[in-house]
N, C-alpha and C. Protein backbone atom coordinates (compact mmCIF):
# COMPACT_ATOMS: atom_id res chain seq x y z
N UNK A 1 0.84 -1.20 0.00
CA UNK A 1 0.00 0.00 0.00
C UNK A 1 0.87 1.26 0.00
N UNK A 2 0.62 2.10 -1.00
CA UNK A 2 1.30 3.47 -0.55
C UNK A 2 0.93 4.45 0.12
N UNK A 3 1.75 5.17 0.96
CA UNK A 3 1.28 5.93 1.58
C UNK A 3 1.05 7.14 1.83
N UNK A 4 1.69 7.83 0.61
CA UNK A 4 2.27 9.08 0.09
C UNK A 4 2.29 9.41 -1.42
N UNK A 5 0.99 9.77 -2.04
CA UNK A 5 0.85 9.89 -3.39
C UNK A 5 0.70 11.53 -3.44
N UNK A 6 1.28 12.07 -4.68
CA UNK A 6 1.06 13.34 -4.85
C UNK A 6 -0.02 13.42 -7.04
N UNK A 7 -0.38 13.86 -7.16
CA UNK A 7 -1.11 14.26 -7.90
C UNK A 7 -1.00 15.61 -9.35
N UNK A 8 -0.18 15.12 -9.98
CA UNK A 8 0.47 16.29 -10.95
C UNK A 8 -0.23 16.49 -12.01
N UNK A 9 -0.05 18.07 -12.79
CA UNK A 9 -0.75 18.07 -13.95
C UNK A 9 -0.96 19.39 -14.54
N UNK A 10 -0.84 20.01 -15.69
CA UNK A 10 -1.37 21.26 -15.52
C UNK A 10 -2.89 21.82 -15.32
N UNK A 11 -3.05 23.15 -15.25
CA UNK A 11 -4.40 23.56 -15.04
C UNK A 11 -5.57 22.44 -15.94
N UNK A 12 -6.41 22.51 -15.51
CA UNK A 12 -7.54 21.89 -15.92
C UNK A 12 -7.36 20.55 -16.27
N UNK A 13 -6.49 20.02 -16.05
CA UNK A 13 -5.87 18.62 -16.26
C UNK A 13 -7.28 17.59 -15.44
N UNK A 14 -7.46 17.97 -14.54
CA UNK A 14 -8.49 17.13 -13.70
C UNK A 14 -7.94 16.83 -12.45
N UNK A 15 -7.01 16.58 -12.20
CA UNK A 15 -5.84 16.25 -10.80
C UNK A 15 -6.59 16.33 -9.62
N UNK A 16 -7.08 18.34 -9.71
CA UNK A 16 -7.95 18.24 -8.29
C UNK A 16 -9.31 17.55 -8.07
N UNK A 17 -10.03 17.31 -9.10
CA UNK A 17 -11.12 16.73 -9.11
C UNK A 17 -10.55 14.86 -8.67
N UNK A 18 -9.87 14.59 -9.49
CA UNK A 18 -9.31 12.99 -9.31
C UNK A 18 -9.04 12.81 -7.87
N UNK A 19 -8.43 13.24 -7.20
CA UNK A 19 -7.37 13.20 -5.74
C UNK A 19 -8.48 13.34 -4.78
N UNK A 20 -9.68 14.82 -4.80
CA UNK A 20 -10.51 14.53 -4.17
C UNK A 20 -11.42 13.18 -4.00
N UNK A 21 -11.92 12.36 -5.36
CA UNK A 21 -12.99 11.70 -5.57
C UNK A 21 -12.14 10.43 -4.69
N UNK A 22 -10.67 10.17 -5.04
CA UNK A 22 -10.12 8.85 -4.49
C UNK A 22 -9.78 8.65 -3.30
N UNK A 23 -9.33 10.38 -2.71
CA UNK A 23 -9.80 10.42 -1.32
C UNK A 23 -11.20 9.98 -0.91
N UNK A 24 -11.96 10.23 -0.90
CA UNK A 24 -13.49 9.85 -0.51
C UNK A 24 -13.66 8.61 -0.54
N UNK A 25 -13.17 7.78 -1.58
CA UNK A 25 -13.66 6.66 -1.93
C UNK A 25 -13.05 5.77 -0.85
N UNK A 26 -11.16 6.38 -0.69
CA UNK A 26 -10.87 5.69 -0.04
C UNK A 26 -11.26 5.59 1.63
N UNK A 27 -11.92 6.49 2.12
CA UNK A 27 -12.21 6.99 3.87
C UNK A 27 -13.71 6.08 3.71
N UNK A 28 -14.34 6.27 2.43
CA UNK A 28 -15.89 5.37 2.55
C UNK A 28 -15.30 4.01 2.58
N UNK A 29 -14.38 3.57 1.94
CA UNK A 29 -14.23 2.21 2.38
C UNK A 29 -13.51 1.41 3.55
N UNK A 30 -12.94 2.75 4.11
CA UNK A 30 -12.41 2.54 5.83
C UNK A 30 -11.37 2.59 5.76
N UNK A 31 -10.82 3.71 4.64
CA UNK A 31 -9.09 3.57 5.05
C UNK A 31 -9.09 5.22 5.77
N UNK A 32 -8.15 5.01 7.01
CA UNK A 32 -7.89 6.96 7.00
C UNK A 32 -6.98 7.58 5.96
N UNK A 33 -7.20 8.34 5.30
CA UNK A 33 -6.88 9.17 4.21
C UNK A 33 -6.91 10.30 4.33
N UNK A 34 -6.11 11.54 4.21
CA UNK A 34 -6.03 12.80 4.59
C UNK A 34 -6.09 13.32 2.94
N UNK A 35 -6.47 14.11 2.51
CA UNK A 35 -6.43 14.88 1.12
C UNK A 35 -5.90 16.52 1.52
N UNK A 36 -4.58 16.80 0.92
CA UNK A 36 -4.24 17.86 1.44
C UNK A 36 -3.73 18.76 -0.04
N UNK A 37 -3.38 19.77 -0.24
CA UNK A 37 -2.62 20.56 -1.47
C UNK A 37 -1.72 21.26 -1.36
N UNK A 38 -1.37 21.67 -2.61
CA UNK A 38 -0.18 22.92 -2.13
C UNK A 38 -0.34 23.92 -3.57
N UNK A 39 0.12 25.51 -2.96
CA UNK A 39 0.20 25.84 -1.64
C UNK A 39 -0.73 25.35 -0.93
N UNK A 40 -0.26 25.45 0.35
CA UNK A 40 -0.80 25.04 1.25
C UNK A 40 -1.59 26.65 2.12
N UNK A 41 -2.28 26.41 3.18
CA UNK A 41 -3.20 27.63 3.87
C UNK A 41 -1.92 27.94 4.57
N UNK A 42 -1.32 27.81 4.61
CA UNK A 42 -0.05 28.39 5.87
C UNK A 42 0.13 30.07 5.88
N UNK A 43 0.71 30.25 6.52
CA UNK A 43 1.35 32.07 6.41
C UNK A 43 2.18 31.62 4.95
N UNK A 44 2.91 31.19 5.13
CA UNK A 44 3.55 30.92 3.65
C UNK A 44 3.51 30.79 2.17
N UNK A 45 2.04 29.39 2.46
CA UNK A 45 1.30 29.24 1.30
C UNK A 45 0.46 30.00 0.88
N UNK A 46 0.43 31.34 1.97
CA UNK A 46 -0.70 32.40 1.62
C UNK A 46 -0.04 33.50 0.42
N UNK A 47 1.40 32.94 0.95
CA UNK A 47 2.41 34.31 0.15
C UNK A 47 2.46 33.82 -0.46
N UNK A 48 2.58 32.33 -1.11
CA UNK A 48 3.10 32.03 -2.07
C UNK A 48 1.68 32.23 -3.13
N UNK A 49 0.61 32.38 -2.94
CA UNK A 49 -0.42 32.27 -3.61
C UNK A 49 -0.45 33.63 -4.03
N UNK A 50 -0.28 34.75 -3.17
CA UNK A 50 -0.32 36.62 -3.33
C UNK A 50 1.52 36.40 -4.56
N UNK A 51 2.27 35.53 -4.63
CA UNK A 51 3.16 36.00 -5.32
C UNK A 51 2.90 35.58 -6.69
N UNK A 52 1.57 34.60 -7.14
CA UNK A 52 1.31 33.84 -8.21
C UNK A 52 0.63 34.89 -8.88
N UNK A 53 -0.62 35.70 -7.83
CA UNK A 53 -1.15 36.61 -8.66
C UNK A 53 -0.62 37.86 -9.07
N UNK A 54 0.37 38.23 -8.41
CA UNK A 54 0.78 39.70 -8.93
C UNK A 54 2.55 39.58 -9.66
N UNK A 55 2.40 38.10 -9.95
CA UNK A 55 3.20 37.43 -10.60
C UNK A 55 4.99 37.96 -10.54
N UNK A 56 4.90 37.83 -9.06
CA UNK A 56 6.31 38.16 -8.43
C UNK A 56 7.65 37.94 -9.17
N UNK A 57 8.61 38.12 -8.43
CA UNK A 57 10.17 37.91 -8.77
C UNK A 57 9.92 36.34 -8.98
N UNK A 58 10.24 35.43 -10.13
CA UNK A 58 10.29 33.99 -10.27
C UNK A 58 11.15 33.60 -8.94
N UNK A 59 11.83 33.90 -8.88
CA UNK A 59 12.77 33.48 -7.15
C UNK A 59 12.43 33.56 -6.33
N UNK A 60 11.71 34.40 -6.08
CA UNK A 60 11.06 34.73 -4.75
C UNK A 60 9.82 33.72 -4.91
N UNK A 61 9.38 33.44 -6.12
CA UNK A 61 8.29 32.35 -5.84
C UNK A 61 9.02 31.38 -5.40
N UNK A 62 9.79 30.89 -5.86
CA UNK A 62 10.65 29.71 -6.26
C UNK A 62 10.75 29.38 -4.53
N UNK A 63 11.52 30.52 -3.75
CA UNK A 63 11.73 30.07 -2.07
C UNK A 63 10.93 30.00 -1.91
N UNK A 64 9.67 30.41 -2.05
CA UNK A 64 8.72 30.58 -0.79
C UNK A 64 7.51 29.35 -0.65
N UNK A 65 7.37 28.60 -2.51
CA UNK A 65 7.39 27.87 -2.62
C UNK A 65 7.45 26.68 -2.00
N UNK A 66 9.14 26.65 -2.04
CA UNK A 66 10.07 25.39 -1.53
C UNK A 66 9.55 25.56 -0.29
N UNK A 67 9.85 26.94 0.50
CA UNK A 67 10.12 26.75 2.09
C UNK A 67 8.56 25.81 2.71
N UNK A 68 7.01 26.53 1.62
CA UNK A 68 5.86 26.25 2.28
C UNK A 68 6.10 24.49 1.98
N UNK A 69 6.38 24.03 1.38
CA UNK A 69 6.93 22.51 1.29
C UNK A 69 7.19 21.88 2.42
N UNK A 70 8.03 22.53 2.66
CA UNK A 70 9.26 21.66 3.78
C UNK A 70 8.50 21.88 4.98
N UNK A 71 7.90 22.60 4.99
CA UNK A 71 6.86 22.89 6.20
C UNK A 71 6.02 21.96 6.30
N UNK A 72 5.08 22.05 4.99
CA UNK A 72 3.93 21.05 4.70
C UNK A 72 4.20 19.66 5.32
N UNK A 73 5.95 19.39 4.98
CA UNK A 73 6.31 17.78 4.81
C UNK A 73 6.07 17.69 6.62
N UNK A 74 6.45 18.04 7.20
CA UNK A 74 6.42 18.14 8.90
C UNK A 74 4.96 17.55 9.22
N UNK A 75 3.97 17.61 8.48
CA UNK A 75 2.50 17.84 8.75
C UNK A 75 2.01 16.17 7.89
N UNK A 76 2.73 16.53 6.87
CA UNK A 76 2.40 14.86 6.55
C UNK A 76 3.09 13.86 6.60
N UNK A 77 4.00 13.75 7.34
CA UNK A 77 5.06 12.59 8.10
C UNK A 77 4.37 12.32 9.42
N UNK A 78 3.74 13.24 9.88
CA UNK A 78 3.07 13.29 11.25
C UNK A 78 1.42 12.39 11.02
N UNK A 79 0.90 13.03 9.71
CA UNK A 79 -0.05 12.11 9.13
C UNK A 79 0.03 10.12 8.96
N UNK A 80 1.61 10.74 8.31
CA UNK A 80 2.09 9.35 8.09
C UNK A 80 2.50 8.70 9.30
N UNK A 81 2.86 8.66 10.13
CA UNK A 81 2.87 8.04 11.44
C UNK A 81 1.74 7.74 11.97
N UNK A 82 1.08 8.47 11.61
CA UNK A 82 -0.63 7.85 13.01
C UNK A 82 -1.29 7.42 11.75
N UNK A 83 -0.28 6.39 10.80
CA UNK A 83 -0.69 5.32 9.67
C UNK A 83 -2.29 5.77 8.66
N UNK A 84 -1.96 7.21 8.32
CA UNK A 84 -2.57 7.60 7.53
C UNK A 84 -2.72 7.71 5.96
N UNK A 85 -2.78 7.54 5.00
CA UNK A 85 -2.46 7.59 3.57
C UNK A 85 -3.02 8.96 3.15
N UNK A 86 -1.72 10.01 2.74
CA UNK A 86 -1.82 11.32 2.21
C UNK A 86 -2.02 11.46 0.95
N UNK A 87 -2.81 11.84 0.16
CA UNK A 87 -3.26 12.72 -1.00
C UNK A 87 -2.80 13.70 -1.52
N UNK A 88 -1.47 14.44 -1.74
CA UNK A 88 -1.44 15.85 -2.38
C UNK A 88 -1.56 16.39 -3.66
N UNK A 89 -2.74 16.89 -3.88
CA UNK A 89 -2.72 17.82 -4.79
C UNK A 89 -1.69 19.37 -5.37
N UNK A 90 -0.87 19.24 -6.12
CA UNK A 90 0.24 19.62 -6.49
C UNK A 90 1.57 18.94 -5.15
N UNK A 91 2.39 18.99 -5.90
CA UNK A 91 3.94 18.65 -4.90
C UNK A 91 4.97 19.09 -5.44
N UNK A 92 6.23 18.45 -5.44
CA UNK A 92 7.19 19.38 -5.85
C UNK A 92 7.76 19.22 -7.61
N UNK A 93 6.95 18.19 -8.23
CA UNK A 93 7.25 18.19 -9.59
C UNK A 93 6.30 19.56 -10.15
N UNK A 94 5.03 20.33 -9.21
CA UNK A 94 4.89 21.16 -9.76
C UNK A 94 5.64 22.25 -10.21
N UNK A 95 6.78 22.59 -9.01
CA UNK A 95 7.67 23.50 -8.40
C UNK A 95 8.32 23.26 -10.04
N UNK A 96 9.07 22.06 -9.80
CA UNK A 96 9.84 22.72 -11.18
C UNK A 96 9.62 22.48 -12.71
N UNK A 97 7.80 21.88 -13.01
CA UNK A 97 7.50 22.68 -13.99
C UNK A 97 7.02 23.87 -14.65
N UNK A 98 6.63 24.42 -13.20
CA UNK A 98 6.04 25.74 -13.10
C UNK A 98 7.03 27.02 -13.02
N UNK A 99 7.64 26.48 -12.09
CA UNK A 99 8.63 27.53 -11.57
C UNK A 99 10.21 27.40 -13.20
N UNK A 100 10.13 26.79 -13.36
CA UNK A 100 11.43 26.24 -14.33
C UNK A 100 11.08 26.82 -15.63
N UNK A 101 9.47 26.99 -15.98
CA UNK A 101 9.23 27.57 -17.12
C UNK A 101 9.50 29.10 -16.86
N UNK A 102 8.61 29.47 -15.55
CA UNK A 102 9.52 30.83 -15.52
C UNK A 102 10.57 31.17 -15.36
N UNK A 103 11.55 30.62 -14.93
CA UNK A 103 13.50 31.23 -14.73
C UNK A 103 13.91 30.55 -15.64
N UNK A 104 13.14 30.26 -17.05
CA UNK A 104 13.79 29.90 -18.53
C UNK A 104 14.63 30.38 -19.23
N UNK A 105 14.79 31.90 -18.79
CA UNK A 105 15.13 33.60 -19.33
C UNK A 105 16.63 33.41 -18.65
N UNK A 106 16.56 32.64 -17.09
CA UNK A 106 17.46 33.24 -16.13
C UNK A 106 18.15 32.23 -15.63
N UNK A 107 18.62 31.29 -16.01
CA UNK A 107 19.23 30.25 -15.42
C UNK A 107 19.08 29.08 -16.91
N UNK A 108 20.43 28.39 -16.91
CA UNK A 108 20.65 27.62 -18.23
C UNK A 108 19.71 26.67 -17.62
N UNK A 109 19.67 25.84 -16.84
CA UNK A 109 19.15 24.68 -16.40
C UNK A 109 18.29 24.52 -14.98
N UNK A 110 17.02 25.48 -15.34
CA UNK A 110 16.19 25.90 -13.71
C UNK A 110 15.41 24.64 -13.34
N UNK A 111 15.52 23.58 -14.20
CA UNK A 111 14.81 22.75 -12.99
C UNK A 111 15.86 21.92 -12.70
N UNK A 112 17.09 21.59 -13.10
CA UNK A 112 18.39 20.92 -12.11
C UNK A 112 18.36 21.98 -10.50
N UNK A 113 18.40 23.44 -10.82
CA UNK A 113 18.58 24.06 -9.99
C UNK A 113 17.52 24.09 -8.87
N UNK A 114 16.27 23.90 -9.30
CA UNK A 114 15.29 23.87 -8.38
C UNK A 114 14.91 22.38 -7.35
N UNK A 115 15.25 21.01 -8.34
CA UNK A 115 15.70 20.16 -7.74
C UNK A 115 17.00 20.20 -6.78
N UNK A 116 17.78 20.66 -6.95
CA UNK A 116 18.88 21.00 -5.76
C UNK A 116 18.52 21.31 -4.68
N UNK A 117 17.58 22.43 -4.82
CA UNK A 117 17.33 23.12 -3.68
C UNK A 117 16.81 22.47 -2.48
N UNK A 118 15.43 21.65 -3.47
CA UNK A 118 14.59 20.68 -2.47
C UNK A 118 15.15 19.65 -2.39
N UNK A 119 16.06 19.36 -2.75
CA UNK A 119 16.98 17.75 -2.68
C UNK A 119 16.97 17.47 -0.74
N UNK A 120 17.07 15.98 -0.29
CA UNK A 120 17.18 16.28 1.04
C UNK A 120 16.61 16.97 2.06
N UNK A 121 15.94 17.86 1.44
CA UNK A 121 14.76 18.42 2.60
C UNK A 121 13.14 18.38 2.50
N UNK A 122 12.85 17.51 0.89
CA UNK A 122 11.38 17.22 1.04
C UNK A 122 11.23 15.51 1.07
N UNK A 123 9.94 15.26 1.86
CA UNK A 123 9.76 13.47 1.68
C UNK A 123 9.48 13.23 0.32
N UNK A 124 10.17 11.94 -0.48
CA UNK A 124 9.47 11.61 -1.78
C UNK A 124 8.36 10.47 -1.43
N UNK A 125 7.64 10.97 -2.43
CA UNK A 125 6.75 10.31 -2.79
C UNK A 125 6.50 8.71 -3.08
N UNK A 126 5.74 7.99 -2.79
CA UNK A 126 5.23 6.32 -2.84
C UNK A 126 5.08 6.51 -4.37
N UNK A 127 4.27 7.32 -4.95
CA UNK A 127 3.75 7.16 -6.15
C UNK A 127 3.28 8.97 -6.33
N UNK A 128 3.44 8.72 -7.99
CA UNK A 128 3.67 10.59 -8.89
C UNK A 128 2.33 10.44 -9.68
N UNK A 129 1.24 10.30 -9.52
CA UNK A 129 0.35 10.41 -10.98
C UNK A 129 0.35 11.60 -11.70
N UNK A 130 0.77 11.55 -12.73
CA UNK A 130 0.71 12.85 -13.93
C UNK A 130 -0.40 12.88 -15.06
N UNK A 131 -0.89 13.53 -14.58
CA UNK A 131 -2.56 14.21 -15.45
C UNK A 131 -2.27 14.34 -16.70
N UNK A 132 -1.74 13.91 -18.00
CA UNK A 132 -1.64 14.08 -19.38
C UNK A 132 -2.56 14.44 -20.20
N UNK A 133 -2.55 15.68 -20.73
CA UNK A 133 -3.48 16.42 -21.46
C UNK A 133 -3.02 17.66 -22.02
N UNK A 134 -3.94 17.76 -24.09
CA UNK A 134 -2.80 18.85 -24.33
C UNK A 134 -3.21 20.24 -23.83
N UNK A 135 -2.41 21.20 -23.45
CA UNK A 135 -3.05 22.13 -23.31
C UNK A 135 -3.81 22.99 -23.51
N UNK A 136 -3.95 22.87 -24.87
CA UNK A 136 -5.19 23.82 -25.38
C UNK A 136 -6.56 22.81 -25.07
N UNK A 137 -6.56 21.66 -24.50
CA UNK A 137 -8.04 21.14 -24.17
C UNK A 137 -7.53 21.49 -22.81
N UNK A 138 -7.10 21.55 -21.97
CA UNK A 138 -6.90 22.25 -21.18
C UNK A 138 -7.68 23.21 -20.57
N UNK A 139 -7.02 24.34 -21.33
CA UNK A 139 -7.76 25.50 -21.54
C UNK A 139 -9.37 26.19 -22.04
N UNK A 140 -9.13 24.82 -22.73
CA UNK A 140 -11.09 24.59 -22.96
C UNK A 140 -11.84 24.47 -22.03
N UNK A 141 -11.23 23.60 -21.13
CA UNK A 141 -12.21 23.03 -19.81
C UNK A 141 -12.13 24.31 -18.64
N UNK A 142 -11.24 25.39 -18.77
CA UNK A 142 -11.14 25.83 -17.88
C UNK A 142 -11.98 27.94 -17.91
N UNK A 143 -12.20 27.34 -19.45
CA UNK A 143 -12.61 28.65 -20.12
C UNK A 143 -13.56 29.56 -18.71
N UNK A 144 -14.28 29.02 -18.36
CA UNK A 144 -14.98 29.61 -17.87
C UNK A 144 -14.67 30.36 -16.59
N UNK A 145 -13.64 29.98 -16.31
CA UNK A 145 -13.65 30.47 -14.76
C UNK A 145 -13.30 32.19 -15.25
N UNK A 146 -13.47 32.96 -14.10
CA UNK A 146 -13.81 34.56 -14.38
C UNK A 146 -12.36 35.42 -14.21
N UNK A 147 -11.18 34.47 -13.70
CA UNK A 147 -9.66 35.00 -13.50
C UNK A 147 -8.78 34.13 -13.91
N UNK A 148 -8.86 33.64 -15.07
CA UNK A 148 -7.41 33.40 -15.80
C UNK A 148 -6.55 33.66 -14.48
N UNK A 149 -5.47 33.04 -13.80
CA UNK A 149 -4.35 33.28 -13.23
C UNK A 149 -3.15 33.41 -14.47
N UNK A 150 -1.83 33.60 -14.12
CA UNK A 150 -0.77 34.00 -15.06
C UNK A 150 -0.76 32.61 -15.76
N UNK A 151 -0.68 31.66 -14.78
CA UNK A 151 -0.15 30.44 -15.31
C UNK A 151 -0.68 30.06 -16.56
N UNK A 152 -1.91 30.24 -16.53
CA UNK A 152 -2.66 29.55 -17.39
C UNK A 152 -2.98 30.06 -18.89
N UNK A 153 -1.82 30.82 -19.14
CA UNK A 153 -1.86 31.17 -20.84
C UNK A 153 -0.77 29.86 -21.36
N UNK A 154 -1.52 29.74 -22.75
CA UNK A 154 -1.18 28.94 -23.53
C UNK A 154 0.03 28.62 -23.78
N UNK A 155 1.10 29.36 -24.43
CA UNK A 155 2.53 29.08 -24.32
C UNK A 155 2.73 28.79 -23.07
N UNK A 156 2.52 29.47 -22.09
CA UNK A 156 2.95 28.87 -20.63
C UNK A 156 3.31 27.93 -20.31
N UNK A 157 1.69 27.02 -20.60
CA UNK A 157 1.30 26.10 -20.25
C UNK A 157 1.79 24.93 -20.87
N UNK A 158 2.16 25.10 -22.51
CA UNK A 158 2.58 24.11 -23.19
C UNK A 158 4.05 23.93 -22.61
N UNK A 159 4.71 24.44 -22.46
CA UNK A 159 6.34 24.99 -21.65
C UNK A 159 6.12 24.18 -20.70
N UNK A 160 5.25 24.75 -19.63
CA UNK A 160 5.09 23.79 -18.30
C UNK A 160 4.78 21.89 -18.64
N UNK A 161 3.90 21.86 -19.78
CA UNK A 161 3.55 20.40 -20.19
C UNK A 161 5.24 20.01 -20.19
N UNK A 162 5.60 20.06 -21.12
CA UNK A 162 6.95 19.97 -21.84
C UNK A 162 7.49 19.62 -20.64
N UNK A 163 8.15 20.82 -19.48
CA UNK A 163 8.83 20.02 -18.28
C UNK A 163 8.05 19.20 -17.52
N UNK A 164 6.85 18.80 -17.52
CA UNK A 164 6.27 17.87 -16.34
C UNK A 164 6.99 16.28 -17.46
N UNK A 165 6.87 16.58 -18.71
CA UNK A 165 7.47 15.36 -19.47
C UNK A 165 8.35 14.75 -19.18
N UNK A 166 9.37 15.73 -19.05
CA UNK A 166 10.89 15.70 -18.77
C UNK A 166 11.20 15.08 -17.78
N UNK A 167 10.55 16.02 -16.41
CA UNK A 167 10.56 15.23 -14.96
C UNK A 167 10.07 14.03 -14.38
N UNK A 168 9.03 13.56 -15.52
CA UNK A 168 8.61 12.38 -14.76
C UNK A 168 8.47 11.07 -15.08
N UNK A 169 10.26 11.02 -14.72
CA UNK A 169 10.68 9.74 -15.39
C UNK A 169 10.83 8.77 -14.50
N UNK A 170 11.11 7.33 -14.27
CA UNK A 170 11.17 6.45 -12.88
C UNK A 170 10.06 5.78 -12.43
N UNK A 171 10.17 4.85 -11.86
CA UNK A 171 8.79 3.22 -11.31
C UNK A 171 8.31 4.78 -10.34
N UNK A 172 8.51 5.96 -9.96
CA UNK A 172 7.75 6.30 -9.49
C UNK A 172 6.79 6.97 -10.14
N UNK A 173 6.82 7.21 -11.16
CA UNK A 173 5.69 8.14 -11.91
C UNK A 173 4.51 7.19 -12.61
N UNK A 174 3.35 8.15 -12.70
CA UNK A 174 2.18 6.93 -13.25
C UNK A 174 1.65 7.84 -14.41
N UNK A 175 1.86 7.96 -16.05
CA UNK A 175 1.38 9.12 -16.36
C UNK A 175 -0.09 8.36 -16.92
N UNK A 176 -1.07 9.16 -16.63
CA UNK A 176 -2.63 8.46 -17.09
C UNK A 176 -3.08 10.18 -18.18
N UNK A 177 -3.99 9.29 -19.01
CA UNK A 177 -4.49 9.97 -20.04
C UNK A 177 -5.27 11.29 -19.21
N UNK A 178 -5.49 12.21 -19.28
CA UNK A 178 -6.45 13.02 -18.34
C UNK A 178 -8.04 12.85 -19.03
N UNK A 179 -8.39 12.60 -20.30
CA UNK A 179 -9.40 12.70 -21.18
C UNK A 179 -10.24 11.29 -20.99
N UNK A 180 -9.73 10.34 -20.20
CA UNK A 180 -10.24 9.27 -19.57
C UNK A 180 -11.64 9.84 -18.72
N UNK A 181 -12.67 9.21 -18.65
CA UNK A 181 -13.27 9.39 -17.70
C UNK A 181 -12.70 8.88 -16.46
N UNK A 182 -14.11 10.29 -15.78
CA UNK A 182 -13.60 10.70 -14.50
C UNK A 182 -13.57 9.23 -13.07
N UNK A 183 -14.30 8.07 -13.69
CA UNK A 183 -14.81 6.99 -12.82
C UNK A 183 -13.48 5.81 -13.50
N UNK A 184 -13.01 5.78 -14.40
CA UNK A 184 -11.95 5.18 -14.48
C UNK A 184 -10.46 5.63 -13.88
N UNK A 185 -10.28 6.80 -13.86
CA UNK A 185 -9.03 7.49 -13.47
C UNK A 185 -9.16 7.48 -11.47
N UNK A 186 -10.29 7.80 -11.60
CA UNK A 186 -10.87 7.06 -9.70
C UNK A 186 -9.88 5.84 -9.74
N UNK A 187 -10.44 5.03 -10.07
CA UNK A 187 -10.46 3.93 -9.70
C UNK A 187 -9.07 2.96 -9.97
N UNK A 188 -8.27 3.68 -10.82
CA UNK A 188 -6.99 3.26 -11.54
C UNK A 188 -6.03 3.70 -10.50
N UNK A 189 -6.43 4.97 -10.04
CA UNK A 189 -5.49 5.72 -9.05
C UNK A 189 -5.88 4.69 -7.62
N UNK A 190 -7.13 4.55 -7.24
CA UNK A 190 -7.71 3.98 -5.92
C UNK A 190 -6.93 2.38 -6.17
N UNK A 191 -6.74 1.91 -7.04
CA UNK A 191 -6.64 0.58 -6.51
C UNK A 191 -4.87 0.56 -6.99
N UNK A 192 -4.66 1.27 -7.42
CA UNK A 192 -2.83 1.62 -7.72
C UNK A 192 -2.14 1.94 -6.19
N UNK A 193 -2.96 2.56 -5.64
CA UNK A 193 -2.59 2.85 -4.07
C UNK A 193 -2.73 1.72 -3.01
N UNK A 194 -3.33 0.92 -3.26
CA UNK A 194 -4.18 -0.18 -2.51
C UNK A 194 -2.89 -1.43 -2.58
N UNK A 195 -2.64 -1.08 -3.92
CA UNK A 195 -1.65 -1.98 -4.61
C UNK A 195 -0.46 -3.12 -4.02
N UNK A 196 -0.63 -3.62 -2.96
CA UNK A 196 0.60 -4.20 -2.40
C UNK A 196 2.09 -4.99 -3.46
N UNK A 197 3.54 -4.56 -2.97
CA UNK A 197 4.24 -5.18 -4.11
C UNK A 197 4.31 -6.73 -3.64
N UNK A 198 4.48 -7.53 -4.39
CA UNK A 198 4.37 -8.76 -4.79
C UNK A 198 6.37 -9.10 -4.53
């Protein structure tokens, strides 16, 4: 069983909808399950959210970021001890496809550099599911909402696709179609977690 899944993908990918539904499914069938995100509500994750919209110094996202992380991890190791199975919606492969597309300008190689940073000071992950979808359907699904954030323009986003590619290589990553229905991707993720190795 794993105990520590994080949930990747760009905007409108489905991720937060998925992570919630498999949380649920999994607490209705009697497992404790915590469903948590990032940013996170912290003093931190509050800044880091005020630095997304007024679309700060990329560095200054980049720490504040990392730091609300390393914080977070304190909170779900503590989960993970009183034998809980954590949920996160975004983790740190967001950090450096997000963050890596922006310091593209400013650094030859920003997601080696951003992996450095968090190297050794965040928990990895049991299992990576990556939300695969192109971005302009993406952007379809997301048309409606009334504030576009920065992230979510098109080149951006294709940039950001591009590094979530890159990064998520290894028996830890799971990449699933996002255009799957929503009761198969449940249930692929729910019983992938359940999964004991053999």
């Amino acid at each position: 069983m794993k105990r520590f899944v994080t949930f990747e993908g760009i905007d409108g990918s489905g991720k937060s909808t998925i992570s919630k539904l498999v949380t649920k499914k999994l607490q209705n069938d009697g497992y404790e399950s915590i469903w948590t995100y990032e940013p996170t509500d912290s003093t931190i994750g509050k800044y880091v959210q005020e630095c997304i919209k007024t679309q700060s110094n990329p560095f200054i996202t980049s720490f504040t970021f990392i730091a609300d992380r390393i914080l977070h991890c304190k909170k779900i190791q503590q989960w993970m001890d009183d034998g809980k199975i954590v949920l996160c919606d975004r983790y740190a492969e967001s950090t450096y496809a997000y963050q890596a597309a922006q310091l593209k300008s400013e650094l030859t190689d920003p997601i080696h550099w951003l992996q450095e940073l968090s190297k050794d000071r965040i928990l990895p992950p049991d299992r990576t599911y990556l939300f695969v979808i192109n971005p302009e359907a993406s952007l379809a699904r997301i048309q409606q909402r009334t504030k576009l954030i920065p992230f979510e323009r098109l080149a951006f986003l294709e940039q950001v696709h591009k590094n979530y590619l890159k990064i998520s290589k290894g028996e830890r990553f799971l990449h699933l179609d996002a255009t799957q229905s929503i009761d198969s991707l449940v249930n692929l993720c729910y019983h992938d977690i359940l999964e004991t190795k053999k």
